[in-house]
N, C-alpha and C. Protein backbone atom coordinates (compact mmCIF):
# COMPACT_ATOMS: atom_id res chain seq x y z
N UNK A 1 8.47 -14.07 6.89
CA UNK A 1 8.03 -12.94 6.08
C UNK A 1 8.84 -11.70 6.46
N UNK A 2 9.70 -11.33 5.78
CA UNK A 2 10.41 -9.93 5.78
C UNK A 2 9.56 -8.79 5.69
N UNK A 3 10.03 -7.84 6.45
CA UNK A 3 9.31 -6.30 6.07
C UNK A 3 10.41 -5.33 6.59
N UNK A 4 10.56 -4.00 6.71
CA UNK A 4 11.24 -2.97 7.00
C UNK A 4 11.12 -2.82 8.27
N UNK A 5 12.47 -2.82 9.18
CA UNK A 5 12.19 -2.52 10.68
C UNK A 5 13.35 -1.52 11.02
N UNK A 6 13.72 -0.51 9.90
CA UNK A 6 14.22 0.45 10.60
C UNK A 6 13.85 1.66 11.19
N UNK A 7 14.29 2.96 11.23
CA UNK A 7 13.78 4.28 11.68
C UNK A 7 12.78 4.31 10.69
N UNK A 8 11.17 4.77 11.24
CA UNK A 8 10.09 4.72 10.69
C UNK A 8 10.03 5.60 9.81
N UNK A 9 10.64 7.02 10.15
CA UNK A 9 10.44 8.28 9.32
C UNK A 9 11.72 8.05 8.32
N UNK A 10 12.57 7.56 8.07
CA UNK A 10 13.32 8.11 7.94
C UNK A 10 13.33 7.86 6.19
N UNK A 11 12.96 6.71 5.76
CA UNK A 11 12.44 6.88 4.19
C UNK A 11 11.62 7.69 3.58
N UNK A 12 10.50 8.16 4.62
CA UNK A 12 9.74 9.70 4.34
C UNK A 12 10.81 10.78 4.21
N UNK A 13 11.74 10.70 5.23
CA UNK A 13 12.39 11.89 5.03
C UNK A 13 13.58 12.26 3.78
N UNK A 14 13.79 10.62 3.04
CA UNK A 14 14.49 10.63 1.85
C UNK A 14 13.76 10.49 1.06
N UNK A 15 12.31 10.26 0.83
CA UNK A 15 11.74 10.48 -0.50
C UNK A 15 11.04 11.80 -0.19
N UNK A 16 11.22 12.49 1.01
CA UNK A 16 10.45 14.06 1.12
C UNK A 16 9.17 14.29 0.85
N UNK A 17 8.53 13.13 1.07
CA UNK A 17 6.98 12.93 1.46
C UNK A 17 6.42 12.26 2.19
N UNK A 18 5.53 12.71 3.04
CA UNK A 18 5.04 11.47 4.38
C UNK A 18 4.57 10.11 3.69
N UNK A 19 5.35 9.27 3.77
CA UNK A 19 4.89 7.64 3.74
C UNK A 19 3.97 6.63 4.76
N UNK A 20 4.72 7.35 5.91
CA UNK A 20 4.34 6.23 7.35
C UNK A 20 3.00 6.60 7.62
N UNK A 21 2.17 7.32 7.30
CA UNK A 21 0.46 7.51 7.94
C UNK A 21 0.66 7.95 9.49
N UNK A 22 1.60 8.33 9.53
CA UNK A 22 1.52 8.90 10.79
C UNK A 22 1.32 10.55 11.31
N UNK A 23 0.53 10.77 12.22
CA UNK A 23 0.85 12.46 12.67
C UNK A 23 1.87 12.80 12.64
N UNK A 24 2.65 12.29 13.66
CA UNK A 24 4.17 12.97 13.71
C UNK A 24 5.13 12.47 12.91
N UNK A 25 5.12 13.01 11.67
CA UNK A 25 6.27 12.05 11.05
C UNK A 25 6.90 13.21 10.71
N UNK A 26 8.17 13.15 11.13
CA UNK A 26 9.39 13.59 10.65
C UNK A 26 9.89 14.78 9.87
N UNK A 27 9.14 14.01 8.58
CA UNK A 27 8.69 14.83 7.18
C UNK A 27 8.66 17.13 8.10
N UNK A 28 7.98 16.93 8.83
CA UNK A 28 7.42 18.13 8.63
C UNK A 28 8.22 19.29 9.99
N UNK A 29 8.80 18.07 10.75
CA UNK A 29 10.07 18.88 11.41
C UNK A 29 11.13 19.10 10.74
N UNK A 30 11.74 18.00 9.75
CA UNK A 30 12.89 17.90 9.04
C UNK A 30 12.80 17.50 7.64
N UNK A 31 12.40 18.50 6.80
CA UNK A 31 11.76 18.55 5.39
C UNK A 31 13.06 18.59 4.69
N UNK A 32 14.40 18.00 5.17
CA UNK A 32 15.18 17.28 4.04
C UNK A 32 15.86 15.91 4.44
N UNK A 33 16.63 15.46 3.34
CA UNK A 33 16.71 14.23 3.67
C UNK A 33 17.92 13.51 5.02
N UNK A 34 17.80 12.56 5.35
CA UNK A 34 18.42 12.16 6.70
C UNK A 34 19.95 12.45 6.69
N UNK A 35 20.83 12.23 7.00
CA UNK A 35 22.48 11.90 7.07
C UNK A 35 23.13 13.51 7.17
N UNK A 36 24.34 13.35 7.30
CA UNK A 36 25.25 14.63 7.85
C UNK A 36 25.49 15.10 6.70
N UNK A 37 25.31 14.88 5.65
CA UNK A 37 24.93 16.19 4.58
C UNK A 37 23.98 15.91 3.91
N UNK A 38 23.01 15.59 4.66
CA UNK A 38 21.05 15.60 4.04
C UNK A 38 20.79 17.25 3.52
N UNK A 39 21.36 18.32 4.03
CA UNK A 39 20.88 19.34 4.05
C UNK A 39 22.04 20.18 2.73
N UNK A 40 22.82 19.82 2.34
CA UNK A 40 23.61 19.94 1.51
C UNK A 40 23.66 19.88 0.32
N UNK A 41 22.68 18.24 0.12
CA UNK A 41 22.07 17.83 -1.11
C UNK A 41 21.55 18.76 -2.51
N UNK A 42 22.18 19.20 -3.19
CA UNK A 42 21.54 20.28 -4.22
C UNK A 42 21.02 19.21 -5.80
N UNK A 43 21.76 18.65 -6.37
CA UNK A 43 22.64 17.62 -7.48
C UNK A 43 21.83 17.04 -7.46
N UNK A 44 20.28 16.81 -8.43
CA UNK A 44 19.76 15.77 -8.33
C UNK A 44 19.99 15.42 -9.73
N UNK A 45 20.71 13.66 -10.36
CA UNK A 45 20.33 13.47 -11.25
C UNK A 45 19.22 12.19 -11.66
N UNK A 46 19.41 12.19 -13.01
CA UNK A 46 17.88 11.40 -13.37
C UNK A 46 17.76 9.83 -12.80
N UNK A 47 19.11 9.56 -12.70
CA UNK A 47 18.74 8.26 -11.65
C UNK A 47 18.35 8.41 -10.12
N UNK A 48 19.13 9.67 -9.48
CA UNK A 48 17.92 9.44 -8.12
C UNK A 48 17.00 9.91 -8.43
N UNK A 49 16.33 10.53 -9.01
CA UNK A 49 14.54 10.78 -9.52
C UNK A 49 13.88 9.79 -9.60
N UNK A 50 14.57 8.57 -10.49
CA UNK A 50 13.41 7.43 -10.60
C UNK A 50 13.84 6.48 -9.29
N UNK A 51 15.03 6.71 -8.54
CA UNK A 51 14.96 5.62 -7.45
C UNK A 51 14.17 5.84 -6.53
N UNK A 52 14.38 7.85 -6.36
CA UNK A 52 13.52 7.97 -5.44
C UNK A 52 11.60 7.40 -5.44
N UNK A 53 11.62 7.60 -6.78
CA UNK A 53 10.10 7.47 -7.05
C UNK A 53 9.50 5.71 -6.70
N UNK A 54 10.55 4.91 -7.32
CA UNK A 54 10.70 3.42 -7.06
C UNK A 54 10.34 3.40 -5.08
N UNK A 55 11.60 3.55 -4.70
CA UNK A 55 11.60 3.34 -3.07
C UNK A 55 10.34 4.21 -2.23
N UNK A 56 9.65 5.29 -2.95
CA UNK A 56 8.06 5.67 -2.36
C UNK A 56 7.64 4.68 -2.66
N UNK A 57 7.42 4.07 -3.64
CA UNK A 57 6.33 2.91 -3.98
C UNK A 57 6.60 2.08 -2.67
N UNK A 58 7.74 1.17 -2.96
CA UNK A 58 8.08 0.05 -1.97
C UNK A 58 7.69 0.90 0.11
N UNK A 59 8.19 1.59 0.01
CA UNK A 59 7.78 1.74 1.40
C UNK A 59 6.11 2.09 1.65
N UNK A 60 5.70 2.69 0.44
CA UNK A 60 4.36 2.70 0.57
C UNK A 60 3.31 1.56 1.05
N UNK A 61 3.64 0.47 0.40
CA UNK A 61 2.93 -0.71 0.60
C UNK A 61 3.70 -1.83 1.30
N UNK A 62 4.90 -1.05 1.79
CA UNK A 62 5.56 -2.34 2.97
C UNK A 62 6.28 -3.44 2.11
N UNK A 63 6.89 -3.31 1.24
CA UNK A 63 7.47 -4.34 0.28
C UNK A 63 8.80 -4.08 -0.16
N UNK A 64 9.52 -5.42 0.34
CA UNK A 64 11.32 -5.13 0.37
C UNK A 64 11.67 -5.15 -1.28
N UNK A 65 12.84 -5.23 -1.79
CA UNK A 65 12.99 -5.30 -2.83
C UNK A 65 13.26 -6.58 -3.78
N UNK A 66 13.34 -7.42 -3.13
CA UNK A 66 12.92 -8.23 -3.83
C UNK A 66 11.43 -8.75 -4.45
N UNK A 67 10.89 -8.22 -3.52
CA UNK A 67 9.27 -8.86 -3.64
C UNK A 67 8.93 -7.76 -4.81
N UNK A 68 9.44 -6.48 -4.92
CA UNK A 68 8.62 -5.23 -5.85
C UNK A 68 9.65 -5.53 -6.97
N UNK A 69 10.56 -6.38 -7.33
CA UNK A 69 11.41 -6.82 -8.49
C UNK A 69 10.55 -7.67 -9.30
N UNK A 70 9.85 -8.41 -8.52
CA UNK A 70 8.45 -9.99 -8.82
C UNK A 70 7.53 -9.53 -9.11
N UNK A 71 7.28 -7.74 -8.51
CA UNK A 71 6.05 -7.38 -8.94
C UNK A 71 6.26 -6.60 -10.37
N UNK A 72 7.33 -5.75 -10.77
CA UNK A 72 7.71 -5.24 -11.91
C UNK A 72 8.05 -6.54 -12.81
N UNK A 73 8.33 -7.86 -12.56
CA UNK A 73 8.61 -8.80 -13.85
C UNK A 73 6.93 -9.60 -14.23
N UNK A 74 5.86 -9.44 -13.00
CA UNK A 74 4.81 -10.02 -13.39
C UNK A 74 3.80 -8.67 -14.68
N UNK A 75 4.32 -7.17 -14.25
CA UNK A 75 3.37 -5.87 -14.70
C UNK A 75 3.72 -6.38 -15.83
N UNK A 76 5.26 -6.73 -16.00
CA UNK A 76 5.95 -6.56 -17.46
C UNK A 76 5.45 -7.54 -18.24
N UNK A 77 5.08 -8.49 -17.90
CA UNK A 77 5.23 -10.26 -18.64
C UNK A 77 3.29 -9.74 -19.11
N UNK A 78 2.31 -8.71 -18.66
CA UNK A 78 1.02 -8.79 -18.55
C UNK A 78 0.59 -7.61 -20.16
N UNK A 79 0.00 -7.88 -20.34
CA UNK A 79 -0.42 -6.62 -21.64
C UNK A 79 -0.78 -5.94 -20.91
N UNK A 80 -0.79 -4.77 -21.81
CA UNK A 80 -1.10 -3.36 -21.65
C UNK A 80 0.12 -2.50 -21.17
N UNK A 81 -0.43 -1.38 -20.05
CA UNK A 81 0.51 -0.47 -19.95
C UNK A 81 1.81 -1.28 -18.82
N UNK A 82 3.33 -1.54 -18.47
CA UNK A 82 3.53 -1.73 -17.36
C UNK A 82 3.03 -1.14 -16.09
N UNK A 83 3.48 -0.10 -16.32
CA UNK A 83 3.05 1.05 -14.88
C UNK A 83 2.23 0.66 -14.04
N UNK A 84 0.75 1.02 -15.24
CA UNK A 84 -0.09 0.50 -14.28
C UNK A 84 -0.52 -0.99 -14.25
N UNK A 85 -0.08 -1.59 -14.63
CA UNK A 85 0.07 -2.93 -14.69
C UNK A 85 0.31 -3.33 -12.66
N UNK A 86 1.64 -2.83 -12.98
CA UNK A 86 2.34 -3.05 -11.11
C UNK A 86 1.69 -2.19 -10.35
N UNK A 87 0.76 -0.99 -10.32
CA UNK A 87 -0.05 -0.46 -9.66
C UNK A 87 -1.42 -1.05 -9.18
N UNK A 88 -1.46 -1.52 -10.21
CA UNK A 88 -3.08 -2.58 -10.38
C UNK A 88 -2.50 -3.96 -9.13
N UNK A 89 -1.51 -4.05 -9.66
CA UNK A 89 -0.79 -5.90 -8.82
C UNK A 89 -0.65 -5.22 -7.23
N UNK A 90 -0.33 -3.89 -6.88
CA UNK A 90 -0.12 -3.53 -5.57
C UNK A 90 -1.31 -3.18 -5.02
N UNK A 91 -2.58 -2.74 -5.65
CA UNK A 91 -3.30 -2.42 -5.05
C UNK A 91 -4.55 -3.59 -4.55
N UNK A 92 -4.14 -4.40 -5.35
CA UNK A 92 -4.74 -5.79 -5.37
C UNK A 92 -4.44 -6.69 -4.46
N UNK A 93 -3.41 -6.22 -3.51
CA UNK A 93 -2.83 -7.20 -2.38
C UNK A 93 -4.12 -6.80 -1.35
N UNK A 94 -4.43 -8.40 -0.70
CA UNK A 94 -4.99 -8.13 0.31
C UNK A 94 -5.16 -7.14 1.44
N UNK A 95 -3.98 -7.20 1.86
CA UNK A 95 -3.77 -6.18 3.48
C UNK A 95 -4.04 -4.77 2.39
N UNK A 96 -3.99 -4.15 1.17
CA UNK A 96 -4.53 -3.16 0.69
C UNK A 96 -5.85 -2.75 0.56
N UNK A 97 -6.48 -4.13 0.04
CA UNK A 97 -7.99 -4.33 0.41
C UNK A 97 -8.57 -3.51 1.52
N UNK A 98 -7.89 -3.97 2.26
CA UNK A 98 -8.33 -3.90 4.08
C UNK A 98 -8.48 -2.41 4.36
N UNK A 99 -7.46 -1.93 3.45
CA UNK A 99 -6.54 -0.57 4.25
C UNK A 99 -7.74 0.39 3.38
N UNK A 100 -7.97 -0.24 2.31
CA UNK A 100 -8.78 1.03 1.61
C UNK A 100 -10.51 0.87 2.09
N UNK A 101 -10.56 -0.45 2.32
CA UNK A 101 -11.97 -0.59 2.57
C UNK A 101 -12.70 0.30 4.02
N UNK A 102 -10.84 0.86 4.99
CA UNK A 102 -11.48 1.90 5.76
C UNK A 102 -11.86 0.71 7.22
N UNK A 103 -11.33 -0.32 6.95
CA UNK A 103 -11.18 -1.37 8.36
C UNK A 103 -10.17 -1.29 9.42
N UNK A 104 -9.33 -0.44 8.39
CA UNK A 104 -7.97 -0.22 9.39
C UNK A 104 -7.41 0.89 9.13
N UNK A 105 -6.75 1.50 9.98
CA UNK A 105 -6.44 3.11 9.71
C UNK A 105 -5.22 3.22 8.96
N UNK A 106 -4.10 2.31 8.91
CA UNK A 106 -3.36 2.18 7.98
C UNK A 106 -2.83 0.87 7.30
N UNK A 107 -2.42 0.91 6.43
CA UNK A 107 -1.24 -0.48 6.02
C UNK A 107 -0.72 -1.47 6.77
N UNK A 108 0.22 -0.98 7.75
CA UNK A 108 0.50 -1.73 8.54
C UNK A 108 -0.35 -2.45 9.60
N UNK A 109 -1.35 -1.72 9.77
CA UNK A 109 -2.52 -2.15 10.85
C UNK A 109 -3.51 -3.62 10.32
N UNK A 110 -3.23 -2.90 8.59
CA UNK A 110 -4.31 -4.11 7.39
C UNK A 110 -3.49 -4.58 7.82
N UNK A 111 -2.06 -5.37 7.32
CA UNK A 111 -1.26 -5.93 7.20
C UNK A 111 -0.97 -6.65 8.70
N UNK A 112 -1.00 -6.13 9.49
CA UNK A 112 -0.98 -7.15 10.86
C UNK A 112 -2.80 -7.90 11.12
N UNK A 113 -3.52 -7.20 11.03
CA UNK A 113 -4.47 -8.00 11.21
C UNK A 113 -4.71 -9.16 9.80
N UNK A 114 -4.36 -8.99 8.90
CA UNK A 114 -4.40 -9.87 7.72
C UNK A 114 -3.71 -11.64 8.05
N UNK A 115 -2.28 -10.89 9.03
CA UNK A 115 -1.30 -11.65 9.58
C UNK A 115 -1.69 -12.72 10.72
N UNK A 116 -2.40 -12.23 11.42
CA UNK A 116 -3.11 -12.64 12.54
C UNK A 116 -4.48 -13.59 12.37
N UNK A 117 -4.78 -13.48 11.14
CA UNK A 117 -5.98 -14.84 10.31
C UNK A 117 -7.08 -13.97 10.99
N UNK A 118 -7.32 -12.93 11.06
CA UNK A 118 -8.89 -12.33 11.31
C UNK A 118 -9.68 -12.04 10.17
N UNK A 119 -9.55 -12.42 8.72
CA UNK A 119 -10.30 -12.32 6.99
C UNK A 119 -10.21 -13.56 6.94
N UNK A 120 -11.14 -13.60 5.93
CA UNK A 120 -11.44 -14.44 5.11
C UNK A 120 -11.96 -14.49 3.60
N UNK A 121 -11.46 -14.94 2.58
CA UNK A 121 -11.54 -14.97 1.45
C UNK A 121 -12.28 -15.62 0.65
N UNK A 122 -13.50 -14.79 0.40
CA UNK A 122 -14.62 -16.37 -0.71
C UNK A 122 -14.86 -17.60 0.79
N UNK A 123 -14.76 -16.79 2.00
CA UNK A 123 -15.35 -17.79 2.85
C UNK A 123 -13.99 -19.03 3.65
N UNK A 124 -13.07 -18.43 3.11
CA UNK A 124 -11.38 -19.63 3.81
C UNK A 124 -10.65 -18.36 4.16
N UNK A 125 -10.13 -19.36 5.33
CA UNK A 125 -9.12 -18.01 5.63
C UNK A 125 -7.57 -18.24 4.88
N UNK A 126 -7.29 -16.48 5.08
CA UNK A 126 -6.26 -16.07 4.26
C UNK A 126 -5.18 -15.17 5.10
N UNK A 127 -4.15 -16.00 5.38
CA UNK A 127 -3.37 -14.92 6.62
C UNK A 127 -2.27 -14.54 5.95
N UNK A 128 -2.52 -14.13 4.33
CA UNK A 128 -1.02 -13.71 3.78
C UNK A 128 -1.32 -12.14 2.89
N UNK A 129 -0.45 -11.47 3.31
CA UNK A 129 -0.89 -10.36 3.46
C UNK A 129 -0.91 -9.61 1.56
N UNK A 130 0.15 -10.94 1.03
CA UNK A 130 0.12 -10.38 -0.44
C UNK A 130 -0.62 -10.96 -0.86
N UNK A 131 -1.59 -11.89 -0.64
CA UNK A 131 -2.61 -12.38 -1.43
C UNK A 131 -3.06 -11.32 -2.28
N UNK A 132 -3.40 -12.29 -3.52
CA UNK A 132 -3.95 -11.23 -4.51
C UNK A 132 -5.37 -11.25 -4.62
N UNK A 133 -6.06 -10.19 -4.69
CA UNK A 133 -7.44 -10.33 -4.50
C UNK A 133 -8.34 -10.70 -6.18
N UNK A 134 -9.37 -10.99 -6.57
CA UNK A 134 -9.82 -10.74 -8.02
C UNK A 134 -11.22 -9.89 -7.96
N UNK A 135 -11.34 -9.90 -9.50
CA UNK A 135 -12.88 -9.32 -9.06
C UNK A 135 -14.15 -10.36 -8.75
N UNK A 136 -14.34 -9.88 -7.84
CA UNK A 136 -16.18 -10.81 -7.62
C UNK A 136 -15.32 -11.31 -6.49
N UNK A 137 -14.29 -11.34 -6.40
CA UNK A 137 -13.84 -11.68 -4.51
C UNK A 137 -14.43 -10.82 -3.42
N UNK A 138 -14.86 -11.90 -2.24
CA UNK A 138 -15.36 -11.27 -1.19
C UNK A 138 -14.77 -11.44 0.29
N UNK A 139 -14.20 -10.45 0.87
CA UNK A 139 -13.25 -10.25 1.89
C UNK A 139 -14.00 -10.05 2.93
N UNK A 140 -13.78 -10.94 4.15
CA UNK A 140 -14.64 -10.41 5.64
C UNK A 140 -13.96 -10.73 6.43
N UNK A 141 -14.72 -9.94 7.82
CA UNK A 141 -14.06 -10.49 9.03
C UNK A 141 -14.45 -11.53 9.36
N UNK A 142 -13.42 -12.42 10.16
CA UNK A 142 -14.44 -13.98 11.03
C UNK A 142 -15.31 -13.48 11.97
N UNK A 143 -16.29 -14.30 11.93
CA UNK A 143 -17.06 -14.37 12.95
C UNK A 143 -16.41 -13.82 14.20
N UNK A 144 -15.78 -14.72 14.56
CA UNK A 144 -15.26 -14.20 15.94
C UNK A 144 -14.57 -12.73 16.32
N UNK A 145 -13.88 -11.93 14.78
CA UNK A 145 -13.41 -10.78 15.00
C UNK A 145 -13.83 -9.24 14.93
N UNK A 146 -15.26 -9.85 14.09
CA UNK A 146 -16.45 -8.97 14.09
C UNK A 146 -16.52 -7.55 15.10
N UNK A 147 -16.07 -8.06 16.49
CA UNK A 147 -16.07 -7.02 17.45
C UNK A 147 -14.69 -6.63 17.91
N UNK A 148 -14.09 -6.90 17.14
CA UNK A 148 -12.74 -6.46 17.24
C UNK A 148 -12.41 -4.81 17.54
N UNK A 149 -12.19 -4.20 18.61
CA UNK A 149 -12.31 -2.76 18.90
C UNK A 149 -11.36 -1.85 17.95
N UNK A 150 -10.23 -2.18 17.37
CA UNK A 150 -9.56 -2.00 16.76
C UNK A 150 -9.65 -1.39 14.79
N UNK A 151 -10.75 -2.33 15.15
CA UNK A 151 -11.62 -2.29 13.62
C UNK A 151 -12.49 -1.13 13.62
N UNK A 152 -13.36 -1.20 14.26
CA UNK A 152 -14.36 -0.85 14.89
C UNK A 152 -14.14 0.66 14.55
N UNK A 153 -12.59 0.93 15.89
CA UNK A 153 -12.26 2.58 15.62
C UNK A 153 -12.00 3.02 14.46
N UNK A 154 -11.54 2.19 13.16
CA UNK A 154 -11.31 2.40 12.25
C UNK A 154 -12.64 2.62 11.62
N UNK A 155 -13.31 1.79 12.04
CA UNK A 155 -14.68 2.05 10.86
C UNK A 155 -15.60 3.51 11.53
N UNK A 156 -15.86 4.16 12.56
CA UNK A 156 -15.93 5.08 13.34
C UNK A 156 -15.10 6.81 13.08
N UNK A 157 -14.10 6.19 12.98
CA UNK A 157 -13.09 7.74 12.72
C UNK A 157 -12.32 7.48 11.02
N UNK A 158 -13.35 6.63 10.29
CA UNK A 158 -12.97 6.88 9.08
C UNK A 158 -14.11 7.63 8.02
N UNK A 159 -15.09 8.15 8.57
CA UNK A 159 -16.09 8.74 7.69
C UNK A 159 -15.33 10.00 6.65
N UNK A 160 -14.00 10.18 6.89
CA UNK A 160 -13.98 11.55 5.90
C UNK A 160 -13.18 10.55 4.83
N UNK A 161 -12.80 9.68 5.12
CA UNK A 161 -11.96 8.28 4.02
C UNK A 161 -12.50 8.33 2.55
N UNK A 162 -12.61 8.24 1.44
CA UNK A 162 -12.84 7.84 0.06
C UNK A 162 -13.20 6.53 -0.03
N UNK A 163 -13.66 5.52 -0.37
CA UNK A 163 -13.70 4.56 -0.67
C UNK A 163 -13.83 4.39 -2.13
N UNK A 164 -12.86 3.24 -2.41
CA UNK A 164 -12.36 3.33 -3.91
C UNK A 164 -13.54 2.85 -4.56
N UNK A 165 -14.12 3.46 -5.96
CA UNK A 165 -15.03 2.94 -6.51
C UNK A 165 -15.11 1.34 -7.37
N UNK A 166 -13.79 0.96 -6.70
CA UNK A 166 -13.84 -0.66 -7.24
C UNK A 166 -14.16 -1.85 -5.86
N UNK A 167 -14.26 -1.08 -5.18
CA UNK A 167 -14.78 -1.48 -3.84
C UNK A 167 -16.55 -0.98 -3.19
N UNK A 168 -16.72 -2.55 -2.90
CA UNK A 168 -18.48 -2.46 -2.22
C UNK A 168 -17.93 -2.84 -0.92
N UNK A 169 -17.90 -1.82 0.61
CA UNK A 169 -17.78 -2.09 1.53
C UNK A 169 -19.13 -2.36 2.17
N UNK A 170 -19.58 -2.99 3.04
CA UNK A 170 -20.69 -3.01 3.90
C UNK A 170 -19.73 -2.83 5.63
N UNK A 171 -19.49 -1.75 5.93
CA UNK A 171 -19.42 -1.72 7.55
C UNK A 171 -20.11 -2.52 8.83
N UNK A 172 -21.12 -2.44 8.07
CA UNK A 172 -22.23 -2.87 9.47
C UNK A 172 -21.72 -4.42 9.42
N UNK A 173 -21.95 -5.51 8.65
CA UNK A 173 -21.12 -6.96 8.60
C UNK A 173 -19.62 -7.10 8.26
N UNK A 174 -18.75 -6.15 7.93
CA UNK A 174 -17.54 -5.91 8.26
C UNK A 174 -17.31 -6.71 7.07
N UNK A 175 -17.84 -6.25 5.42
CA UNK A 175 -17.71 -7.06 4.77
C UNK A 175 -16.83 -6.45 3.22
N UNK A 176 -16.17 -6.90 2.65
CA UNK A 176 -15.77 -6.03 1.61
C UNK A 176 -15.98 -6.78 0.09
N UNK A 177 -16.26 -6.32 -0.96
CA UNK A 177 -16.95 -7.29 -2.39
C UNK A 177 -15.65 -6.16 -2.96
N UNK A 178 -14.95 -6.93 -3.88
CA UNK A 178 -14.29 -6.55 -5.14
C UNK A 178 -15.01 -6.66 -6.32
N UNK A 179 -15.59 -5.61 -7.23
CA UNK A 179 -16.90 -5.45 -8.00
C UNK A 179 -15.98 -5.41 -9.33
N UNK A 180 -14.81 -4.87 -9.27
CA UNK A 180 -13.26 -5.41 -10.06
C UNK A 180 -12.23 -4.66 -10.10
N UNK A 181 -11.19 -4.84 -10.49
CA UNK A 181 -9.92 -4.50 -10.30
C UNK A 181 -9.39 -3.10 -10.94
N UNK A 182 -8.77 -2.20 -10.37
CA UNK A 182 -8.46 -0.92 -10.29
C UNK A 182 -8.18 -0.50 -11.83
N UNK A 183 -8.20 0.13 -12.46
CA UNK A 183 -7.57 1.20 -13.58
C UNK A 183 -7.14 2.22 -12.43
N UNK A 184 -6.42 2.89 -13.69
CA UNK A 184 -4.62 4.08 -13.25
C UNK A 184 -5.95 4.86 -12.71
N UNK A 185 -7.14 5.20 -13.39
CA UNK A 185 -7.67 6.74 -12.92
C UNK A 185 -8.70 6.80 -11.10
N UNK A 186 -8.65 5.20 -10.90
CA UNK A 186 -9.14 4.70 -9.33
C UNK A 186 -8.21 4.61 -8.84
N UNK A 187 -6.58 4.90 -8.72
CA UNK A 187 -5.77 4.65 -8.00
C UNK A 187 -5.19 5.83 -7.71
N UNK A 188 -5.33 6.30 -6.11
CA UNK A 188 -4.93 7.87 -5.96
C UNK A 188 -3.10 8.25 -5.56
N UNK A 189 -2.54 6.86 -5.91
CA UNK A 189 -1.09 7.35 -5.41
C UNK A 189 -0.76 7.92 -6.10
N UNK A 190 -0.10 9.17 -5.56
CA UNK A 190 1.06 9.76 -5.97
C UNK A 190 2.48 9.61 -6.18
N UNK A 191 2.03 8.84 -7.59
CA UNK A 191 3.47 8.22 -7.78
C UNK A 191 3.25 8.56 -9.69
N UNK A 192 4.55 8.45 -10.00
CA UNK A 192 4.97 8.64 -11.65
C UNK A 192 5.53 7.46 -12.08
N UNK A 193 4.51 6.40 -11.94
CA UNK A 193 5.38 4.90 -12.43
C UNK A 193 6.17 4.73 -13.73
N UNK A 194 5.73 5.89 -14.18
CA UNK A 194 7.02 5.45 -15.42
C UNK A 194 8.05 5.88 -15.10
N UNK A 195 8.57 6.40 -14.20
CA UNK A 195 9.69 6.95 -13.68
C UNK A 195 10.42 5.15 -13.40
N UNK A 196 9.74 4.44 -12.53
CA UNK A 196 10.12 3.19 -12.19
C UNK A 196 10.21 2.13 -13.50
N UNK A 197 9.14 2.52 -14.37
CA UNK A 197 9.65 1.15 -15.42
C UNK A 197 11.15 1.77 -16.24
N UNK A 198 11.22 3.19 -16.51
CA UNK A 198 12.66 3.85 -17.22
C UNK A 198 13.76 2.90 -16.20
N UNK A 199 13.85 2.95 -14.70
CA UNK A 199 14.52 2.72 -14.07
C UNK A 199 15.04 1.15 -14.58
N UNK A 200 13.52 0.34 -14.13
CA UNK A 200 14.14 -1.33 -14.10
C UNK A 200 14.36 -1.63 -15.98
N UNK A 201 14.17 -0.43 -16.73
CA UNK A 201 14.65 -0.54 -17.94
C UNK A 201 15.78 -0.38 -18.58
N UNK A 202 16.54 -0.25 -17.66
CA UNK A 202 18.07 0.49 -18.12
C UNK A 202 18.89 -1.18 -18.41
């Protein structure tokens, strides 16, 4: 399974918004973009606008480019809007589940414990982190990870969190119900996906 293992900040610091969920990110010491004439940069045209907007997405949810190529040909092949078509397909990945249900403090944290077989899906376990979730799916911890301290702090120092209204979390059994699947106006990224379908439309 591929994922991104370079300088953490440093795609925050070329799309010029914090990505990584981190305190110290980058972003806010060095509010332009990386390289020996990051600071030079004036010339934006309409193709880096939508790449930039594309590559927030992908680092947002940890997904190389091939995998967010599979996810723009499944939005496309689906009725309705694309956009949110591939917004709906990203937010629907498991380790997202996790991340919004407020079990884990970020993405990567869902995404390694997802990795590690501590959920379970409709009752089987599920250690793949793009699993796609549906509605009336029900996501938990195993038994055994229940006391997982890790979780725990997450469920503890996440009271100021949102929880998405397409989500029924229960904390106390560490349990999460998909009641159903996101529309554009439950999904709080800040992103301009039509910027990305103009792009893979050219």
């Amino acid at each position: 399974m591929a994922r991104y293992l370079g300088p953490t900040c440093k795609p925050c610091r070329r799309a010029r918004v914090q990505l990584c969920q981190s305190k110290n990110c980058a972003t806010n010491r060095k509010p332009y973009p990386p390289g020996e004439h990051g600071r030079g940069r004036t010339r934006e045209t309409e193709y880096l606008i939508q790449l930039r907007e594309k590559q927030k997405l992908r680092y947002m949810y940890g997904i190389l480019e091939r995998q967010f190529r599979r996810y723009y040909q499944e939005a496309n092949r689906q009725t309705g809007i694309t956009g949110e078509n591939l917004l709906r397909l990203l937010e629907s990945r498991l380790d997202n589940v996790v991340y919004r249900s407020g079990l884990a403090n970020t993405r990567p944290q869902a995404r390694q414990l997802v990795n590690h077989s501590h959920f379970e899906v409709n009752g089987k376990k599920v250690n793949i982190p793009s699993y796609q979730v549906r509605a009336g799916d029900t996501v938990a911890l195993k038994e055994r990870s229940k006391n997982l301290i890790v979780v725990q702090h997450s469920v503890d120092t996440g009271g100021d969190r949102v929880i998405p209204e397409w989500l029924n979390v229960d904390t106390d059994a560490k349990k999460i119900t998909v009641t159903e699947l996101p529309n554009r106006a439950q999904i709080d990224t800040q992103i301009q996906e039509q910027l990305i379908v103009e792009l893979y439309s050219k």
